[in-house]
N, C-alpha and C. Protein backbone atom coordinates (compact mmCIF):
# COMPACT_ATOMS: atom_id res chain seq x y z
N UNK A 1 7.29 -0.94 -0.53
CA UNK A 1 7.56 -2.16 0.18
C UNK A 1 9.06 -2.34 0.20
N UNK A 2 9.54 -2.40 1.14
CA UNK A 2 11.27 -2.81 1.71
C UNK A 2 11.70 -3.69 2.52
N UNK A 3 12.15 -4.37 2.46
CA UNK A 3 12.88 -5.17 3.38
C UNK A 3 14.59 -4.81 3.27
N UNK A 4 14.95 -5.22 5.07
CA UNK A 4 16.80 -4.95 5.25
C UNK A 4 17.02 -6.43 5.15
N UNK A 5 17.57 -6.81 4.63
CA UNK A 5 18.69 -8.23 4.74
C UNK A 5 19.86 -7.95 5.42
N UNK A 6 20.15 -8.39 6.56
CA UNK A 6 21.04 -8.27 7.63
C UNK A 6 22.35 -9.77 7.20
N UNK A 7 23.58 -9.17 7.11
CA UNK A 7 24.64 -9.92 7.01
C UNK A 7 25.55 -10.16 8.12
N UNK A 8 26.58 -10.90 8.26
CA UNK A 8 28.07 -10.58 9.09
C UNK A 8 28.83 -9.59 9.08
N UNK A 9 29.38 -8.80 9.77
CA UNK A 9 30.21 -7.92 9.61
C UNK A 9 29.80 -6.51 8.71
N UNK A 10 28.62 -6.62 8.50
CA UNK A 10 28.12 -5.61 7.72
C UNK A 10 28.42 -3.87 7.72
N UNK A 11 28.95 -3.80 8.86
CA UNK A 11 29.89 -2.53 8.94
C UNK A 11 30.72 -2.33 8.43
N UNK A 12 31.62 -3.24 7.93
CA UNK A 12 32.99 -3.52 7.05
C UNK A 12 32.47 -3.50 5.80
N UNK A 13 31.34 -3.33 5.48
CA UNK A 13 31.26 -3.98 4.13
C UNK A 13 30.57 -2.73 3.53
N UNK A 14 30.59 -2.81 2.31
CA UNK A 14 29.30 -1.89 1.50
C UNK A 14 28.17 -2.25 1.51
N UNK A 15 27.17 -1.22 1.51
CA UNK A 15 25.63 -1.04 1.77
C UNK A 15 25.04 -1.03 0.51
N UNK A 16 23.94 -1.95 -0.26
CA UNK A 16 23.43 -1.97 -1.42
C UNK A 16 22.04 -2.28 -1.26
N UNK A 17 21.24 -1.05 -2.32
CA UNK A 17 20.08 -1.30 -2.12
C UNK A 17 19.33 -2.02 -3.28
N UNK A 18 18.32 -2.40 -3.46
CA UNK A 18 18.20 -2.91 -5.12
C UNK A 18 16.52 -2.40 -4.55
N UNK A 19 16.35 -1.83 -6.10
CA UNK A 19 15.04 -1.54 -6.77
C UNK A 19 14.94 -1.95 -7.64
N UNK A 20 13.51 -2.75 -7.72
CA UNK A 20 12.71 -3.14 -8.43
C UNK A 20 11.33 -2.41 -9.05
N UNK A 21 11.06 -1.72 -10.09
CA UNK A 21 10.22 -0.61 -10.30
C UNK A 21 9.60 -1.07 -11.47
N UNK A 22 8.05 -1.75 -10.88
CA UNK A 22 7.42 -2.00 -12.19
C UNK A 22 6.79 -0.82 -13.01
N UNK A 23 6.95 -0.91 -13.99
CA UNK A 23 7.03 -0.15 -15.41
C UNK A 23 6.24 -0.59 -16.33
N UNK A 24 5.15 -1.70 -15.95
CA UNK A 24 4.41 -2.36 -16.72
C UNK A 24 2.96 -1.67 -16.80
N UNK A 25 2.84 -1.61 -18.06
CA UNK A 25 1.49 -0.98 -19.06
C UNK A 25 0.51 -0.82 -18.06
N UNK A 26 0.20 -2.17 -17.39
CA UNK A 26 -1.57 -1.86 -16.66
C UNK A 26 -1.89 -3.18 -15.53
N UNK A 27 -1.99 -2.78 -14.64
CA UNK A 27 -2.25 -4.08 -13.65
C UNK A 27 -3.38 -4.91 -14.52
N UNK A 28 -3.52 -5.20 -15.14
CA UNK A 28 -4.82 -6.13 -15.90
C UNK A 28 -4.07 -7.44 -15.93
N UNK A 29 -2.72 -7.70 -15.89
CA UNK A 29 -2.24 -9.15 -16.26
C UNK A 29 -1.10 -9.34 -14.64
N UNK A 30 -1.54 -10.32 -13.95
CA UNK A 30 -0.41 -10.40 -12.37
C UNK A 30 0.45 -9.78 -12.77
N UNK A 31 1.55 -9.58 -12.03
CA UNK A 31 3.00 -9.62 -12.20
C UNK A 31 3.90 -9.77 -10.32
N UNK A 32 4.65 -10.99 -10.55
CA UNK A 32 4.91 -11.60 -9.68
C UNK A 32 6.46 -11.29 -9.37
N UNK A 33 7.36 -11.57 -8.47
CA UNK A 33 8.69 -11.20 -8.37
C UNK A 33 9.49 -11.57 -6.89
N UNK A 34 10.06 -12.97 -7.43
CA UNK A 34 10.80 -13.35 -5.95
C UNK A 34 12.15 -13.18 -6.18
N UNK A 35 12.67 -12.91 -4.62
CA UNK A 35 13.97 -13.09 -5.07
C UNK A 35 14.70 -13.70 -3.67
N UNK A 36 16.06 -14.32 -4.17
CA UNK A 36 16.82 -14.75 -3.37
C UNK A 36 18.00 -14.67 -3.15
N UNK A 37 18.69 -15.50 -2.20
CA UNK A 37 20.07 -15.26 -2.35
C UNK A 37 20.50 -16.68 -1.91
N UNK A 38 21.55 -16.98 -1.59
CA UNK A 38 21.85 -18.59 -1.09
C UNK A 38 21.48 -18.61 0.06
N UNK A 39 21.58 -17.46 1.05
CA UNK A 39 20.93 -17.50 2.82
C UNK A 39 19.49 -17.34 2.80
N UNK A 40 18.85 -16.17 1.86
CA UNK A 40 17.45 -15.61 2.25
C UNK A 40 16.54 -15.69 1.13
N UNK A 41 15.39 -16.12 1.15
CA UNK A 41 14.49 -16.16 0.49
C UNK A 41 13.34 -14.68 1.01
N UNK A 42 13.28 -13.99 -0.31
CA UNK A 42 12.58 -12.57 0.30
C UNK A 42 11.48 -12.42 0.28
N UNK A 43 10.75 -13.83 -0.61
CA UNK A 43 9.33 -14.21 -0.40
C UNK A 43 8.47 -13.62 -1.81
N UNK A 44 7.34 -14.20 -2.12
CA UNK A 44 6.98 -13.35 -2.93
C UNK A 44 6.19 -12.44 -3.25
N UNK A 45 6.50 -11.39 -3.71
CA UNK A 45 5.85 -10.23 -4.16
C UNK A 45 4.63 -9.73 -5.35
N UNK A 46 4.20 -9.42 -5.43
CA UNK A 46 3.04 -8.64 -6.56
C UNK A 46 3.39 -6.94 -6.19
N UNK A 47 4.24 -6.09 -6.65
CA UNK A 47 4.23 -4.94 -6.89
C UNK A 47 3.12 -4.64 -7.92
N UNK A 48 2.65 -3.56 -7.63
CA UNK A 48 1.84 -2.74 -8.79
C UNK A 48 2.66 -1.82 -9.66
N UNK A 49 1.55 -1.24 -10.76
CA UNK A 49 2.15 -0.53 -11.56
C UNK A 49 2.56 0.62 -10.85
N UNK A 50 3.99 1.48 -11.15
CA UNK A 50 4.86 2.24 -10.42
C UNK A 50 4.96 2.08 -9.01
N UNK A 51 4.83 0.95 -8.49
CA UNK A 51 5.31 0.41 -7.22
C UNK A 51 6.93 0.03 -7.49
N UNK A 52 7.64 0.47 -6.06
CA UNK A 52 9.51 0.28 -6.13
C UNK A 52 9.37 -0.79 -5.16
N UNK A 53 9.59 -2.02 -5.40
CA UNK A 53 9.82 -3.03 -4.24
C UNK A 53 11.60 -2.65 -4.33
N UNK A 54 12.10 -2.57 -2.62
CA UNK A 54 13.03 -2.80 -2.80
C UNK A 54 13.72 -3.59 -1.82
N UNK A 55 15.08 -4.00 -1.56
CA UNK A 55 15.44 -4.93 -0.76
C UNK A 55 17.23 -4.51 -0.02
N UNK A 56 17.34 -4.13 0.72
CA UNK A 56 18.41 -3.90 1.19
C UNK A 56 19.34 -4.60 2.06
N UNK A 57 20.69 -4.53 1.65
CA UNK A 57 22.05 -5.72 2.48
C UNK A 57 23.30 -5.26 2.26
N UNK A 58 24.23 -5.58 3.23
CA UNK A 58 25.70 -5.34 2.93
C UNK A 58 26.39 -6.83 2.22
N UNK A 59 27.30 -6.47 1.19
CA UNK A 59 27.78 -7.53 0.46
C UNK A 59 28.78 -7.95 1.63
N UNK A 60 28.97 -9.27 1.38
CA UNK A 60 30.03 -9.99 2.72
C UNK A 60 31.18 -9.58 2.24
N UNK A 61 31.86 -10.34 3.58
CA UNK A 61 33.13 -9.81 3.60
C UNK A 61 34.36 -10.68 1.87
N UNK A 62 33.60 -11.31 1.40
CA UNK A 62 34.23 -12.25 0.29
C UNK A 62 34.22 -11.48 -0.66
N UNK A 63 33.05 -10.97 -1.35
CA UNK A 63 32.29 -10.60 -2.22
C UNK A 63 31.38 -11.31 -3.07
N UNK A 64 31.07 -12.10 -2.72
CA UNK A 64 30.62 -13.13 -3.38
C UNK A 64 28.95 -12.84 -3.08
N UNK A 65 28.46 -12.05 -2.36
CA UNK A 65 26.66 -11.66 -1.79
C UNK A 65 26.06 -11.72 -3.50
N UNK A 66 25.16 -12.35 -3.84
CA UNK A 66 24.11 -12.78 -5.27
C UNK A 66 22.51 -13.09 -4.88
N UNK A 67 22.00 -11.83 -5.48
CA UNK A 67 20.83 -12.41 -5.33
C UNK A 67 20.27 -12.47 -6.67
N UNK A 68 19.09 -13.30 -6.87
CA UNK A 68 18.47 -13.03 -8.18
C UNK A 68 16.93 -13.05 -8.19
N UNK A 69 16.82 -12.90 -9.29
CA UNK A 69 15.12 -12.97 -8.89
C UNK A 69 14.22 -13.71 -10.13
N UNK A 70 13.06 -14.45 -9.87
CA UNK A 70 12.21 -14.83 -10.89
C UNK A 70 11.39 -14.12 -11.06
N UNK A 71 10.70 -13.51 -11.94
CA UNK A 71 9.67 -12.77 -12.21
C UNK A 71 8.64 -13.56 -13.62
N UNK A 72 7.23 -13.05 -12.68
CA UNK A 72 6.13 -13.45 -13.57
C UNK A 72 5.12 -12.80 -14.22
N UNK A 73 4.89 -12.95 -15.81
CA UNK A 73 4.04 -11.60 -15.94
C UNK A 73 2.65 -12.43 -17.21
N UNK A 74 2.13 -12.78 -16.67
CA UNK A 74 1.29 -13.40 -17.15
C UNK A 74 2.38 -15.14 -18.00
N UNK A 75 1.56 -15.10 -19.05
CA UNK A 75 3.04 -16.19 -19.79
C UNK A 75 4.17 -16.03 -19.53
N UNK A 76 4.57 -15.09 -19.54
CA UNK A 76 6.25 -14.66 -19.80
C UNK A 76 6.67 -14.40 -18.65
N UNK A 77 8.04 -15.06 -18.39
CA UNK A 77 8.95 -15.52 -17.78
C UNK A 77 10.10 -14.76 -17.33
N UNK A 78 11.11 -15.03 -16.08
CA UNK A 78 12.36 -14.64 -16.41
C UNK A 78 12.94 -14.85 -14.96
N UNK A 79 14.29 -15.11 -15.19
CA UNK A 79 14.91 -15.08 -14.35
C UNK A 79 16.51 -14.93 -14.79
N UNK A 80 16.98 -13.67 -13.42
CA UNK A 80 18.69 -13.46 -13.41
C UNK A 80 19.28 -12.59 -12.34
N UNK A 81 20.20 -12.57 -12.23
CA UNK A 81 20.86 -11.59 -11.21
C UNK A 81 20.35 -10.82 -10.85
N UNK A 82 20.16 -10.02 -10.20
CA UNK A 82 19.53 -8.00 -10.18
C UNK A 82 20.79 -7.53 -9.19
N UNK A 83 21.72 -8.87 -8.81
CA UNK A 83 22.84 -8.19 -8.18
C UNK A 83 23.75 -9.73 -7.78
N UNK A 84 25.22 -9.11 -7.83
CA UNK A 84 26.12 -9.93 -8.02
C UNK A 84 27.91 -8.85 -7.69
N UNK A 85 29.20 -9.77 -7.41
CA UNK A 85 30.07 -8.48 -7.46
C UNK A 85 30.43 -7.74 -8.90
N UNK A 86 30.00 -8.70 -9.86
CA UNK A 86 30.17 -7.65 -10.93
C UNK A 86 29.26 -6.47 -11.17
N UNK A 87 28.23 -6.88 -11.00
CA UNK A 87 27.04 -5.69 -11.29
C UNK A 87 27.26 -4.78 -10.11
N UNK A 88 28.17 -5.32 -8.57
CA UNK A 88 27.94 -4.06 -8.08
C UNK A 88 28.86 -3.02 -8.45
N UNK A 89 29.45 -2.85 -9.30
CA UNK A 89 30.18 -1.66 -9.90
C UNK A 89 29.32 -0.93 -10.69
N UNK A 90 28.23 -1.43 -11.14
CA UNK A 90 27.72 -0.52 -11.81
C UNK A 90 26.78 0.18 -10.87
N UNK A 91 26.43 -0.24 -9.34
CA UNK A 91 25.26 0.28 -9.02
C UNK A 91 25.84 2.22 -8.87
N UNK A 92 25.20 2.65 -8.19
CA UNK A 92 25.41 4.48 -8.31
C UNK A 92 25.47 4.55 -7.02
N UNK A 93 26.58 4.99 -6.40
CA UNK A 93 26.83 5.61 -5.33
C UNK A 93 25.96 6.55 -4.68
N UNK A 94 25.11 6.83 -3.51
CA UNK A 94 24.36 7.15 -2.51
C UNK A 94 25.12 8.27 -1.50
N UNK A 95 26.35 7.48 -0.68
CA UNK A 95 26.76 8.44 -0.10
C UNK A 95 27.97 7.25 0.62
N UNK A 96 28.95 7.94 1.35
CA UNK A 96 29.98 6.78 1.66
C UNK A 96 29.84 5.48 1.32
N UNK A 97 29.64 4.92 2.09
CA UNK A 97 29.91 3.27 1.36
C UNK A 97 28.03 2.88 1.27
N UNK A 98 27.36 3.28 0.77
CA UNK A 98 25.82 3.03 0.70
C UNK A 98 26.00 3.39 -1.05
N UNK A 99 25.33 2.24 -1.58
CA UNK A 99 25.05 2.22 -3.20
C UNK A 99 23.63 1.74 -3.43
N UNK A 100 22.90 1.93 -4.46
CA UNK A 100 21.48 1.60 -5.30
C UNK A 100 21.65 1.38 -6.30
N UNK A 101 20.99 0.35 -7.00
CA UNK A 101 21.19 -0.67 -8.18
C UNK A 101 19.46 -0.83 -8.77
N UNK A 102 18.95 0.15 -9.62
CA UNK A 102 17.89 0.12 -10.24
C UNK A 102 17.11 -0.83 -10.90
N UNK A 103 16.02 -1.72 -11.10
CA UNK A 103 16.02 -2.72 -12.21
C UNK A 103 14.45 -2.10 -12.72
N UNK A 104 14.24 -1.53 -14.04
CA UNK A 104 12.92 -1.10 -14.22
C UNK A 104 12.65 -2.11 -15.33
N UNK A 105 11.38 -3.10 -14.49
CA UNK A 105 10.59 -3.92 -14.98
C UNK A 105 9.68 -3.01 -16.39
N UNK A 106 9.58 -3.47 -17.62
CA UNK A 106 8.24 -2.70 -18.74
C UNK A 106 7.74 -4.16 -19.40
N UNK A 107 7.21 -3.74 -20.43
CA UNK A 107 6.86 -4.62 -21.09
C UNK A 107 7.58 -5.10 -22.05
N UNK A 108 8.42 -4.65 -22.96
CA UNK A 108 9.60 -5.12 -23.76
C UNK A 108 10.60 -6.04 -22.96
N UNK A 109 10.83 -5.89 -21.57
CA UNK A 109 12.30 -6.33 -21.11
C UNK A 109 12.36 -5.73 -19.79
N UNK A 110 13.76 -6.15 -19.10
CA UNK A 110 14.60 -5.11 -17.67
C UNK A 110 15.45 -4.34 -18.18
N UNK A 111 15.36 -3.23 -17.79
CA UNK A 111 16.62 -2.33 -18.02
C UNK A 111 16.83 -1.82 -15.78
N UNK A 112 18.44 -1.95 -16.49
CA UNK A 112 19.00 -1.41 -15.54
C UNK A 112 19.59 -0.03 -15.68
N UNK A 113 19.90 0.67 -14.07
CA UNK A 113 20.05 1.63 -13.89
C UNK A 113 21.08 1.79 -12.54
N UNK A 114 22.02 2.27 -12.90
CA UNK A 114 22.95 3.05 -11.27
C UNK A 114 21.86 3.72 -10.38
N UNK A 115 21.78 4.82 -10.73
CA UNK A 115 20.57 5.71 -10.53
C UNK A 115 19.38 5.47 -11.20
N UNK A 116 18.18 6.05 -10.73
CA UNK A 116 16.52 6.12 -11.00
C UNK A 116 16.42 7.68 -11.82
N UNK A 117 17.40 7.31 -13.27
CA UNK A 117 16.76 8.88 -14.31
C UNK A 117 17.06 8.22 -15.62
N UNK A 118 15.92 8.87 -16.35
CA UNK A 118 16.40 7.98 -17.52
C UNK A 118 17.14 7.77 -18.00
N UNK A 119 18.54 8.59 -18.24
CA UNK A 119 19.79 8.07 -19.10
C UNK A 119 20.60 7.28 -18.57
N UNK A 120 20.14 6.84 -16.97
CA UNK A 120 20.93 5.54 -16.65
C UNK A 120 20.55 4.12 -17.21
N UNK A 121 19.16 4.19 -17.56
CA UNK A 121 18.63 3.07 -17.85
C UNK A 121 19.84 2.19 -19.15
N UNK A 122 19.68 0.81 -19.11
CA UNK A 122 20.10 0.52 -20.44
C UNK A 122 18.97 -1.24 -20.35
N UNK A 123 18.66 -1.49 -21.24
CA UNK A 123 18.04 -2.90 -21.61
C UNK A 123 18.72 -3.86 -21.25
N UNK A 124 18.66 -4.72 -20.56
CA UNK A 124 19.66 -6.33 -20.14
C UNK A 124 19.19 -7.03 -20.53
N UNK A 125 17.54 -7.27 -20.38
CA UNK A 125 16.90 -8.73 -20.31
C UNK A 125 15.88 -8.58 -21.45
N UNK A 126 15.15 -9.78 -21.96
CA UNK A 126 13.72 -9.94 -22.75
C UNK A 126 13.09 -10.54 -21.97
N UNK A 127 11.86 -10.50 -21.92
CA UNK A 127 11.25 -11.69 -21.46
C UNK A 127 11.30 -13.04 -22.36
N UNK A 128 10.89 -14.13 -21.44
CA UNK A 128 11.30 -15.11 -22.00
C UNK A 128 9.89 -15.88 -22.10
């Protein structure tokens, strides 16, 4: 599942994709996942287990493009960035100005990733 988020001037700008890759044990408990930005609401989602929701946009011409997301997994909670201009330095370069910014949903937490291999991963979040 993908969606493009279309900006201003988006030719000028860098291309960022964000994945979302649930990593969770067993579809037996929902797991829910919206996300936004100050212009777009991307609606909400139910990925399955090893389903990549992802969502693609060029950061504006400011730098200031933020989206974040809430996610639901039975009780437990969470919400934060999955992209911002600081985090986009960490995403992993693709090819000229096109980057991907990993977020693998498990059951402990989010870990992020530049790239989709394991030694990019690192832990950010707990659930809450």
């Amino acid at each position: 599942m993908s969606i493009l988020v279309q900006t201003t001037n988006s030719a000028l700008t860098d291309g960022f994709t964000v994945h979302i890759i649930n990593a969770l044990s067993n579809n037996d408990t929902p797991f829910s996942v919206q996300c936004k930005s100050q212009d777009d609401d991307l609606g909400l989602k139910t990925p399955k287990v090893g389903d990549d929701y992802t969502f693609s946009f060029h950061m504006n011409v400011l730098k200031t493009t933020r989206f974040y997301c809430h996610y639901s997994w039975g009780s437990k909670k969470q919400l934060f960035d999955v992209f911002n201009r600081y985090q986009s330095y960490e995403c992993g370069k693709i090819n000229g100005n096109d980057y991907e910014c990993f977020w693998k949903v498990q059951d402990d937490g989010f870990y992020f990733g530049g790239h989709n291999s394991p030694e990019s991963y690192s832990k950010k979040y707990d659930w809450n």
